[in-house]
Protein backbone atom coordinates (compact mmCIF):
# COMPACT_ATOMS: atom_id res chain seq x y z
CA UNK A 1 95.36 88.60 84.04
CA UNK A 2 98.18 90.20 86.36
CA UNK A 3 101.13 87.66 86.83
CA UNK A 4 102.73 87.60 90.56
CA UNK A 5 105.78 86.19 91.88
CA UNK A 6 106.13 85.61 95.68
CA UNK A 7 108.76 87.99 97.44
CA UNK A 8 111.30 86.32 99.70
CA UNK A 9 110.11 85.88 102.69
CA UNK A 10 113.39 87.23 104.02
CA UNK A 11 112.29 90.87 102.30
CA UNK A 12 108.71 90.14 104.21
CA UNK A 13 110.08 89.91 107.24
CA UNK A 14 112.16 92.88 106.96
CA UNK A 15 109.60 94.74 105.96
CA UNK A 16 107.51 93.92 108.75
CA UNK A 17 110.35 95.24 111.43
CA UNK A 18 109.76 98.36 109.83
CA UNK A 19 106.21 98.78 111.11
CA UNK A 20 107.25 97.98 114.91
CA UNK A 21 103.47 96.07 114.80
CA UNK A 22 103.03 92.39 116.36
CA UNK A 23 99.70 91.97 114.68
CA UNK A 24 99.46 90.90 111.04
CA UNK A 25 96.15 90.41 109.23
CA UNK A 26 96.39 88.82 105.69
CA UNK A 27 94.29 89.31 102.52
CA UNK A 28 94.56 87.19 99.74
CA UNK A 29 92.90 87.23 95.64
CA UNK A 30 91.17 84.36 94.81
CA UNK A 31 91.20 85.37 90.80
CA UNK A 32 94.93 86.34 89.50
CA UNK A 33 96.77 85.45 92.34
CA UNK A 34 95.13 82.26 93.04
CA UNK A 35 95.86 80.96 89.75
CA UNK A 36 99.43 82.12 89.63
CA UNK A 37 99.91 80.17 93.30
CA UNK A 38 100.59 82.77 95.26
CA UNK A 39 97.95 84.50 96.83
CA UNK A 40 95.07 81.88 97.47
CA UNK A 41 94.21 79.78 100.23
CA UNK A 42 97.07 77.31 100.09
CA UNK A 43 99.43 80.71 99.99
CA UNK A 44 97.69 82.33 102.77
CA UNK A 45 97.78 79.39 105.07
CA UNK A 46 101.46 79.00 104.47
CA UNK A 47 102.39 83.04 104.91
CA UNK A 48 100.40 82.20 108.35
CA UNK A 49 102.87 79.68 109.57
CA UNK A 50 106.00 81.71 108.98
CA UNK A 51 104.80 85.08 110.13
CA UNK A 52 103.90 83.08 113.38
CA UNK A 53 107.48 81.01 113.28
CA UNK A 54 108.79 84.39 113.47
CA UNK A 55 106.75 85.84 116.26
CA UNK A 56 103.76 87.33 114.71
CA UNK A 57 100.50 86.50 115.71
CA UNK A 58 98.34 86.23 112.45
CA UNK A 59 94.64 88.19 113.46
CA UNK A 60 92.73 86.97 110.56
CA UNK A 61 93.04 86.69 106.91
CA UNK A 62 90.34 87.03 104.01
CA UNK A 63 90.35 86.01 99.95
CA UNK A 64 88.15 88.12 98.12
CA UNK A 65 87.41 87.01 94.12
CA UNK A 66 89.51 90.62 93.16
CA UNK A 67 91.13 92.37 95.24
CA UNK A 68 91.59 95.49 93.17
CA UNK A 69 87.29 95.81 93.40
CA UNK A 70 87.35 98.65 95.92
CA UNK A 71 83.67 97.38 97.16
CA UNK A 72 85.05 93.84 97.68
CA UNK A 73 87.93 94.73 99.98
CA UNK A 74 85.40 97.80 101.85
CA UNK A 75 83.02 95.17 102.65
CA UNK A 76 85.74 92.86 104.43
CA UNK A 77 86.67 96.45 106.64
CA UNK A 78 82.80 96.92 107.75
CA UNK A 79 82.62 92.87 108.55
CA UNK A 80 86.32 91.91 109.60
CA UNK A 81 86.74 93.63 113.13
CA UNK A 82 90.05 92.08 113.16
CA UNK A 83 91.20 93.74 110.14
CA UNK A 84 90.59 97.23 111.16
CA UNK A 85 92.20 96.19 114.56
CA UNK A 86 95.93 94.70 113.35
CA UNK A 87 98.66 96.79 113.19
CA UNK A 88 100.06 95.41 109.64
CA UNK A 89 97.90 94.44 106.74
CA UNK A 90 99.77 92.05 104.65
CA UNK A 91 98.74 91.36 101.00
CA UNK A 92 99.16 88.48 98.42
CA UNK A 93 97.65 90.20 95.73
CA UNK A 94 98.96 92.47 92.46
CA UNK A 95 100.21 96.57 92.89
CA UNK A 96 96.60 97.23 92.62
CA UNK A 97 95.28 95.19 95.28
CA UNK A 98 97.46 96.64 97.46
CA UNK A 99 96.94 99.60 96.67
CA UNK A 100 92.76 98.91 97.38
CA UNK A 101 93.17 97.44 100.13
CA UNK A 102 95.54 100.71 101.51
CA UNK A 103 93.02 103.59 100.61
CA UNK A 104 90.78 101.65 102.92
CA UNK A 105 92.85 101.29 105.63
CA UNK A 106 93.05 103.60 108.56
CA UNK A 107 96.77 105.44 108.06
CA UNK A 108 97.93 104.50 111.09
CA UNK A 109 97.87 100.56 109.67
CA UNK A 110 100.74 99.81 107.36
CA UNK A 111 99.63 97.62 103.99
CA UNK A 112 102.58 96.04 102.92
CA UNK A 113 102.92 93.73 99.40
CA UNK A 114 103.97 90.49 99.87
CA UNK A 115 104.06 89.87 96.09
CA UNK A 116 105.75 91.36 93.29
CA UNK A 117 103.83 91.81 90.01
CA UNK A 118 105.44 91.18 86.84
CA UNK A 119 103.40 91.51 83.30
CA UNK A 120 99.79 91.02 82.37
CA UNK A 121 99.19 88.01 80.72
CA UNK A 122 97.33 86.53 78.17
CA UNK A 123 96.18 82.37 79.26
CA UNK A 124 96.89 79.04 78.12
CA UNK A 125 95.39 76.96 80.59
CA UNK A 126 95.90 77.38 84.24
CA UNK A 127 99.85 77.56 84.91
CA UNK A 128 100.42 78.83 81.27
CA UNK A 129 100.84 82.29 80.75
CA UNK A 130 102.80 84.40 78.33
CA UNK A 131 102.79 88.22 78.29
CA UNK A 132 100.50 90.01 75.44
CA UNK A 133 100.02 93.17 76.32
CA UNK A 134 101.87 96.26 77.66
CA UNK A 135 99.03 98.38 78.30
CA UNK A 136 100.27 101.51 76.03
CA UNK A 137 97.23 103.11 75.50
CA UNK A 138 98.18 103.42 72.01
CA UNK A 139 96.96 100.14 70.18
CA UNK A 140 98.56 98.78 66.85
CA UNK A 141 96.65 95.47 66.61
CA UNK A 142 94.83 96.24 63.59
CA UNK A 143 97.75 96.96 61.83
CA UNK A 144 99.73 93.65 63.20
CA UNK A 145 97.83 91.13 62.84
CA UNK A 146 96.90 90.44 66.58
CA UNK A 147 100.53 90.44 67.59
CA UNK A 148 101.72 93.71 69.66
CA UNK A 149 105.48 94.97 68.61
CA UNK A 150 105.46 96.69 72.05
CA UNK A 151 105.20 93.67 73.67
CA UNK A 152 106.81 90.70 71.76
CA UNK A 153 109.98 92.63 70.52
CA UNK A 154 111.81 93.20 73.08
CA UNK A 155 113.17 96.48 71.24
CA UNK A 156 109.35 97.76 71.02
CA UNK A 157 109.92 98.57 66.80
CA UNK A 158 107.11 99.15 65.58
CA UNK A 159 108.68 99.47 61.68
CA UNK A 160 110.52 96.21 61.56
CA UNK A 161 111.97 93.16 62.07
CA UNK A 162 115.34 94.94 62.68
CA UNK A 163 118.89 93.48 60.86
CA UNK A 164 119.41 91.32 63.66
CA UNK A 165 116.71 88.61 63.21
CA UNK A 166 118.67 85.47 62.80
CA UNK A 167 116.79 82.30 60.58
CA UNK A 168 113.83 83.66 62.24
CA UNK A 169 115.11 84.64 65.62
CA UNK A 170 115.34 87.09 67.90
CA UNK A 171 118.89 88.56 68.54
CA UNK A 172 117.59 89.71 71.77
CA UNK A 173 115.65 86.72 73.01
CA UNK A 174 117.21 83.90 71.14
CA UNK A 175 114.46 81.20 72.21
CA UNK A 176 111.56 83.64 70.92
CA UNK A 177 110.89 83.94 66.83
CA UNK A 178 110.86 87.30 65.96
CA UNK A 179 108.15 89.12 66.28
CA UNK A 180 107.93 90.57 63.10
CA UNK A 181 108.66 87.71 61.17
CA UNK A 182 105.22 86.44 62.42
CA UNK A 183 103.33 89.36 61.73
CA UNK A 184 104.79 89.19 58.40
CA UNK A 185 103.66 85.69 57.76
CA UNK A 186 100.48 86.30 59.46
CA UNK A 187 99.23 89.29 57.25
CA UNK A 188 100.24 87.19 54.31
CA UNK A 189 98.06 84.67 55.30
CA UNK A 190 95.19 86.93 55.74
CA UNK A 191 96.14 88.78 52.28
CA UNK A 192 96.85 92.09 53.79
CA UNK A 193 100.76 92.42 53.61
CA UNK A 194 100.18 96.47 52.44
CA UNK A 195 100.17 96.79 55.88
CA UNK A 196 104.31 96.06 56.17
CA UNK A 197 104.28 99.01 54.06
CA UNK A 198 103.03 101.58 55.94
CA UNK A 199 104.93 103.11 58.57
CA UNK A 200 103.76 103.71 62.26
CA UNK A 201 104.38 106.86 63.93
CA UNK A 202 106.59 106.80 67.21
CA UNK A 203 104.08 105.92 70.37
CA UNK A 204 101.72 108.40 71.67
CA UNK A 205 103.17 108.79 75.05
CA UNK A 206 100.60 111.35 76.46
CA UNK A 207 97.49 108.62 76.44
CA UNK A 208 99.61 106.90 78.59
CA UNK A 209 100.42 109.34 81.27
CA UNK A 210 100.18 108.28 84.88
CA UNK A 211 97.88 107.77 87.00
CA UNK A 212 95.07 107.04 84.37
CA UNK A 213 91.47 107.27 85.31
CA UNK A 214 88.10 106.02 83.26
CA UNK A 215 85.32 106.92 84.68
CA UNK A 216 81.89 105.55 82.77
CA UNK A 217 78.53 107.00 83.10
């Protein structure tokens, strides 16, 4: 799941000026964004009433389940007149629903973000979530017990705990136990602490070169 944070609406509104547009339409996620607050209904209603405080007339708005599902957000261009019509298409969603929703724009139509996205998360419950993942291309899991180095230290060793763990600790994020402390105790449980042993070559950078495409047949 890809965790958002609202801009300030300040930043929106400058942003806006930039286009020299009156006419905003909105689109919204009703999957990642929804449950993070800040792109579902209740978020599009209320980016409707300032962009309209501040002089913009609001054409139309739509919340598709994902917004990075290129068919989802074409369909809403072939039935949304509306949204082919505004000047400014305004998104609540993550970098890559914004970015969907721009390759089907016309290029004269600006598609601006109107959220910032921060990590991708693994879930508690709705409102809970805590980064697991870094997307590295590169995985380590099996060696870790579950728990990703890359992600949880926030010096990315993958050969550790380092010599500042402190009673458990991290020196870097003192409210976090270190990361390696629980893989430790974790592959001890599971009776497979050879593992500590062996040491992990430095990343492979190149599987993780950008932009990365899948394509399955």
């Amino acid at each position: 799941m890809i965790i958002t944070t609202k801009k300030d609406p300040n930043d929106i509104l400058e942003s806006l000026k930039t286009t020299g547009g009156k006419s905003v339409y909105l689109f919204g996620c009703d999957t990642c964004a929804e449950q993070c607050k800040t792109g579902g209904a209740p978020e599009i209603k209320e980016m409707t009433g300032l962009l309209e405080k501040n002089g913009y007339k609001v054409t139309g708005s739509s919340l598709v389940d994902e917004t990075c599902y290129n068919q989802l957000v074409r369909r809403e261009f072939r039935q949304q007149d509306a949204l082919n019509t505004s000047d400014t298409i305004l998104v609540l969603s993550c970098g890559a629903g914004v970015k969907t929703v721009a390759d089907n724009a016309k290029e004269t139509q600006a598609v601006l973000p109107a959220l910032d996205s921060t990590f991708l998360a693994s879930v508690e419950r709705v409102g809970r979530f805590f980064e697991g993942c870094s997307l590295c291309g590169d995985c380590v899991l099996d060696a870790t017990a579950g728990i990703c180095p890359h992600t949880d230290c926030p010096k990315g060793l993958l050969n550790g705990p380092c010599g500042g763990v402190d009673k458990g600790k991290c020196e870097v994020n003192r409210g976090n136990d270190c990361a390696w402390i629980r893989i430790y105790a974790r592959l001890k449980a599971q009776g497979r602490l050879e593992l500590m042993t062996r040491y992990t070559p430095p990343k492979d950078h190149s599987v993780s070169v950008k932009p990365r495409t899948t394509l399955l047949r």
